[in-house]
Protein backbone atom coordinates (compact mmCIF):
# COMPACT_ATOMS: atom_id res chain seq x y z
CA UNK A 1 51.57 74.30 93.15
CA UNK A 2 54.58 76.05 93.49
CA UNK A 3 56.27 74.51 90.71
CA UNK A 4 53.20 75.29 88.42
CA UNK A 5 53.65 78.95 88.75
CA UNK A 6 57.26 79.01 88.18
CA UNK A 7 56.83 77.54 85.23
CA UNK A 8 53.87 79.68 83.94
CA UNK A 9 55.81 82.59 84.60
CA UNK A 10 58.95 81.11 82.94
CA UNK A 11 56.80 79.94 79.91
CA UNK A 12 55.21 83.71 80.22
CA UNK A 13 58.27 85.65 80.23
CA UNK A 14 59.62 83.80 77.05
CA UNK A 15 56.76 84.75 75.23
CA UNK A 16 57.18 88.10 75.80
CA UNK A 17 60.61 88.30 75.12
CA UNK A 18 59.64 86.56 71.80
CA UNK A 19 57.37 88.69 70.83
CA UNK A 20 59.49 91.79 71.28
CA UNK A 21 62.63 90.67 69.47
CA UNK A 22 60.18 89.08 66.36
CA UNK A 23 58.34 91.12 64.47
CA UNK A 24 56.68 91.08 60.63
CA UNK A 25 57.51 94.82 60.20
CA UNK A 26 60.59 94.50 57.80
CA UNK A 27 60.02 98.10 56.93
CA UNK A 28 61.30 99.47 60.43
CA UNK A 29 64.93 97.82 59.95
CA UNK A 30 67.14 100.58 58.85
CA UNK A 31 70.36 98.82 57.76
CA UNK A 32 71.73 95.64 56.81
CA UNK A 33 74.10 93.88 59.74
CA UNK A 34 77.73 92.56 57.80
CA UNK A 35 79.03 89.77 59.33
CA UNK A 36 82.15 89.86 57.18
CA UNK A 37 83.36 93.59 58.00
CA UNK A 38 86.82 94.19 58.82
CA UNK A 39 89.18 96.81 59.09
CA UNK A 40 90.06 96.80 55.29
CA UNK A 41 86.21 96.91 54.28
CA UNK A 42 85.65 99.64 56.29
CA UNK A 43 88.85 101.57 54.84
CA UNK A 44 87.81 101.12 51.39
CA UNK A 45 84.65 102.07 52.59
CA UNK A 46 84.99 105.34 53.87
CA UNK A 47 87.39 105.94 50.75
CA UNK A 48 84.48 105.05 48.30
CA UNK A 49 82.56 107.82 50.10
CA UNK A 50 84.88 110.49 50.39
CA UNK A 51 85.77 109.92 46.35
CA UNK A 52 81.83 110.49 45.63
CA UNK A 53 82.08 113.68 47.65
CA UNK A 54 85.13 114.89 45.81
CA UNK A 55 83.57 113.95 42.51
CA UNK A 56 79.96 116.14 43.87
CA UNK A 57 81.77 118.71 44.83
CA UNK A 58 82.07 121.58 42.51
CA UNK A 59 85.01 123.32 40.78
CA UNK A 60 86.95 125.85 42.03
CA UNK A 61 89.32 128.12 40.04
CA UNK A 62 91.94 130.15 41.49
CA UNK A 63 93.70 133.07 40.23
CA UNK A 64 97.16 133.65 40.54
CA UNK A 65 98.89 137.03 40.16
CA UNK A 66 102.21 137.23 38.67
CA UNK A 67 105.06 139.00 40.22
CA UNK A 68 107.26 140.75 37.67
CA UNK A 69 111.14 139.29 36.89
CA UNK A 70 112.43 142.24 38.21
CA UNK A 71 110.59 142.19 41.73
CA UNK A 72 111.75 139.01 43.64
CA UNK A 73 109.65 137.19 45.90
CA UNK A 74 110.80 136.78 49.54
CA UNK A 75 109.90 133.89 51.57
CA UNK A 76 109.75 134.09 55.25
CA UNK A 77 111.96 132.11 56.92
CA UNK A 78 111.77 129.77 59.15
CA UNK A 79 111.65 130.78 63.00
CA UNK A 80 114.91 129.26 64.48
CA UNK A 81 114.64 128.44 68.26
CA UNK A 82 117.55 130.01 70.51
CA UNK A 83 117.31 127.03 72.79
CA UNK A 84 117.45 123.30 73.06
CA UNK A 85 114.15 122.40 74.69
CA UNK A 86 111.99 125.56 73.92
CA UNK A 87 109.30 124.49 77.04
CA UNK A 88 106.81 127.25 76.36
CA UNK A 89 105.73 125.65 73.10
CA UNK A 90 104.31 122.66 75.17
CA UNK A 91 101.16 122.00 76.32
CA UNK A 92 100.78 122.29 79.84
CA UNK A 93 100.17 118.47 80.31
CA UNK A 94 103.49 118.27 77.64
CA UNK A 95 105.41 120.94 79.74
CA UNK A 96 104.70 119.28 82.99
CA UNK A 97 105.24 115.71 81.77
CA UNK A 98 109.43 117.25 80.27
CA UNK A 99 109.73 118.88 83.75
CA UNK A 100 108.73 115.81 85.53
CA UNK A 101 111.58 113.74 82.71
CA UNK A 102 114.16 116.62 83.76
CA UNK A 103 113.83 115.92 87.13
CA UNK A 104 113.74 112.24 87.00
CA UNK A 105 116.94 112.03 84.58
CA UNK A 106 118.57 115.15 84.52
CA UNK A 107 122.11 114.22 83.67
CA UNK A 108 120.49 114.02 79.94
CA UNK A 109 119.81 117.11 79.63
CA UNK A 110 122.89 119.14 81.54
CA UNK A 111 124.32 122.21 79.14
CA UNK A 112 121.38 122.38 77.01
CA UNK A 113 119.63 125.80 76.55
CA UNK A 114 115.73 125.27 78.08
CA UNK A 115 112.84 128.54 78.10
CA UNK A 116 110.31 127.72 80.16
CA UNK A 117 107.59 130.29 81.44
CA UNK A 118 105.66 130.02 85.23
CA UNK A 119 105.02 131.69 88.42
CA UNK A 120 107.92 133.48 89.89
CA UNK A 121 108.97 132.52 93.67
CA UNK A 122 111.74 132.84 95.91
CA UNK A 123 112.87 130.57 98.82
CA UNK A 124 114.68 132.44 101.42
CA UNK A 125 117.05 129.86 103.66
CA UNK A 126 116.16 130.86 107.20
CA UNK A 127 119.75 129.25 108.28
CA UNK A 128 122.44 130.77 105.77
CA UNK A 129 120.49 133.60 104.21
CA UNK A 130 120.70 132.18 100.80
CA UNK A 131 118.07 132.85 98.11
CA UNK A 132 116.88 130.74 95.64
CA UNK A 133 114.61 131.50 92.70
CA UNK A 134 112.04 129.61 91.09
CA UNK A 135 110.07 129.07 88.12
CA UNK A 136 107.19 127.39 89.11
CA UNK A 137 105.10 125.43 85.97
CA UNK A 138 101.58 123.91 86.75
CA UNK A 139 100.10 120.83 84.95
CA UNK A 140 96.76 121.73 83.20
CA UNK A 141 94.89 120.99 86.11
CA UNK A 142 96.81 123.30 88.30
CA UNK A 143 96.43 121.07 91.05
CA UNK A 144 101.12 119.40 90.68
CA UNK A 145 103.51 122.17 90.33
CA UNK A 146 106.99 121.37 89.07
CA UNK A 147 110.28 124.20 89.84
CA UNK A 148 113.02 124.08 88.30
CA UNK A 149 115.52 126.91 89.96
CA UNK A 150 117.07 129.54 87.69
CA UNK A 151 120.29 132.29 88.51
CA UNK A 152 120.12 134.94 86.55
CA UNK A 153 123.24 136.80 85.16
CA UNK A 154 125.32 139.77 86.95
CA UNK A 155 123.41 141.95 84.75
CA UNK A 156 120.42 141.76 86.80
CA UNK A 157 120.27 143.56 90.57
CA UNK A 158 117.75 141.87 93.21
CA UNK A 159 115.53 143.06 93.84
CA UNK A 160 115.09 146.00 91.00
CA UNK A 161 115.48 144.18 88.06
CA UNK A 162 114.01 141.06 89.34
CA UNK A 163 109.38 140.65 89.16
CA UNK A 164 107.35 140.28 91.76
CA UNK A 165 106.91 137.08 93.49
CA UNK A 166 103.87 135.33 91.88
CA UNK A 167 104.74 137.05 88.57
CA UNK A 168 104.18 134.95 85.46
CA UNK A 169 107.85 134.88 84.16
CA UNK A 170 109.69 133.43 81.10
CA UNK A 171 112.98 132.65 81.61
CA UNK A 172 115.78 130.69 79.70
CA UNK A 173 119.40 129.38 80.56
CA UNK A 174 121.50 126.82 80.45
CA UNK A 175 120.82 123.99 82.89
CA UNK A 176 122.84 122.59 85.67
CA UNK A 177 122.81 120.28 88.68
CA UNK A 178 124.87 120.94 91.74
CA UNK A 179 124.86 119.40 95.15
CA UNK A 180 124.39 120.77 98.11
CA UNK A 181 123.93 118.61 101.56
CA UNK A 182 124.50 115.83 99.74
CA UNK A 183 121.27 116.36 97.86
CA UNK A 184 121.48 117.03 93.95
CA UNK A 185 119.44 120.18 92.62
CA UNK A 186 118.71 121.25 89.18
CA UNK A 187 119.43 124.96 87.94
CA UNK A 188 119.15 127.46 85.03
CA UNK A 189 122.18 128.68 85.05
CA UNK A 190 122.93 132.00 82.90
CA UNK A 191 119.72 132.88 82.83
CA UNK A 192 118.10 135.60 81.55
CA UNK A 193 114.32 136.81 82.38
CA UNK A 194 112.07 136.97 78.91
CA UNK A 195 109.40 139.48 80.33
């Protein structure tokens, strides 16, 4: 008996499932299934289309004023970067990711001119007095925080000329390693603050 019902039920459920994947409506498919398509096809495709738009679209005439011989026309030049890696230009996943290459390998990239812009801190060592300031750059989540140190030049005075800590600062200078208790840090040396 138990056997029986299985297989009504079995025999039951495959005529359903029949039922709904058949159908004599022809009219409700909407497109053609390829089984040849490739990437190529699909290329060609899409170029086929966007030709037909061109061709729909229609024409457009510009005008175009003449400058007199006597008046020459000046181009604006091209904005030429002070530095080497110009770090406010990045993204702040880009920005982060450099930072994070810096610190991982920074031999590559001693004496090169780097800008970078982040939060301003200092780190006062309790035991020799020292200070040490920071630029302090966030990945776009702001949840990882790279620092790369900077020194600014005689010119400035601490703490007049220098922001206050938490200050969003750009800063560029030339960077530097240096050891100190046989631990290597990185440095801006040179630097000067931006804003």
């Amino acid at each position: 008996m138990k056997k029986k019902t299985q297989i009504i039920l079995i025999m039951a459920m495959a005529l359903v499932v029949a039922t709904a994947c058949g159908g004599t409506d022809d009219a409700k498919r909407t497109a053609p299934v390829s089984q040849n398509l490739t990437v190529s096809t699909l290329i060609e495709e899409a170029q086929a289309e966007e030709t037909e738009a061109v061709k729909e679209e229609p024409e457009v005439s510009v005008s175009v004023e003449e400058t007199p011989e006597s008046e020459p026309v000046e181009e604006s030049a091209p904005e030429i970067s002070d530095v080497d890696l110009d770090l406010t230009q990045l993204s702040k996943t880009m920005v982060y990711a450099e930072v994070y290459n810096i610190m991982m390998e920074p031999e590559t990239y001693v004496g090169k001119s780097i800008r970078m812009n982040g939060d301003y801190y200092i780190y006062t060592d309790e035991t020799t007095g020292q200070q040490y300031f920071y630029c302090v750059i966030r990945d776009a989540t702001a949840c990882c925080a790279q620092g790369i140190e900077f020194v600014l030049t005689d010119d400035y005075k601490f703490p007049e000329d220098y922001p206050e800590e938490g200050a969003f600062v750009t800063v560029s200078g030339r960077f530097d390693t240096y050891m100190e208790d046989d631990l290597l840090y990185c440095t801006l040396r040179d630097a000067v603050l931006e804003n």
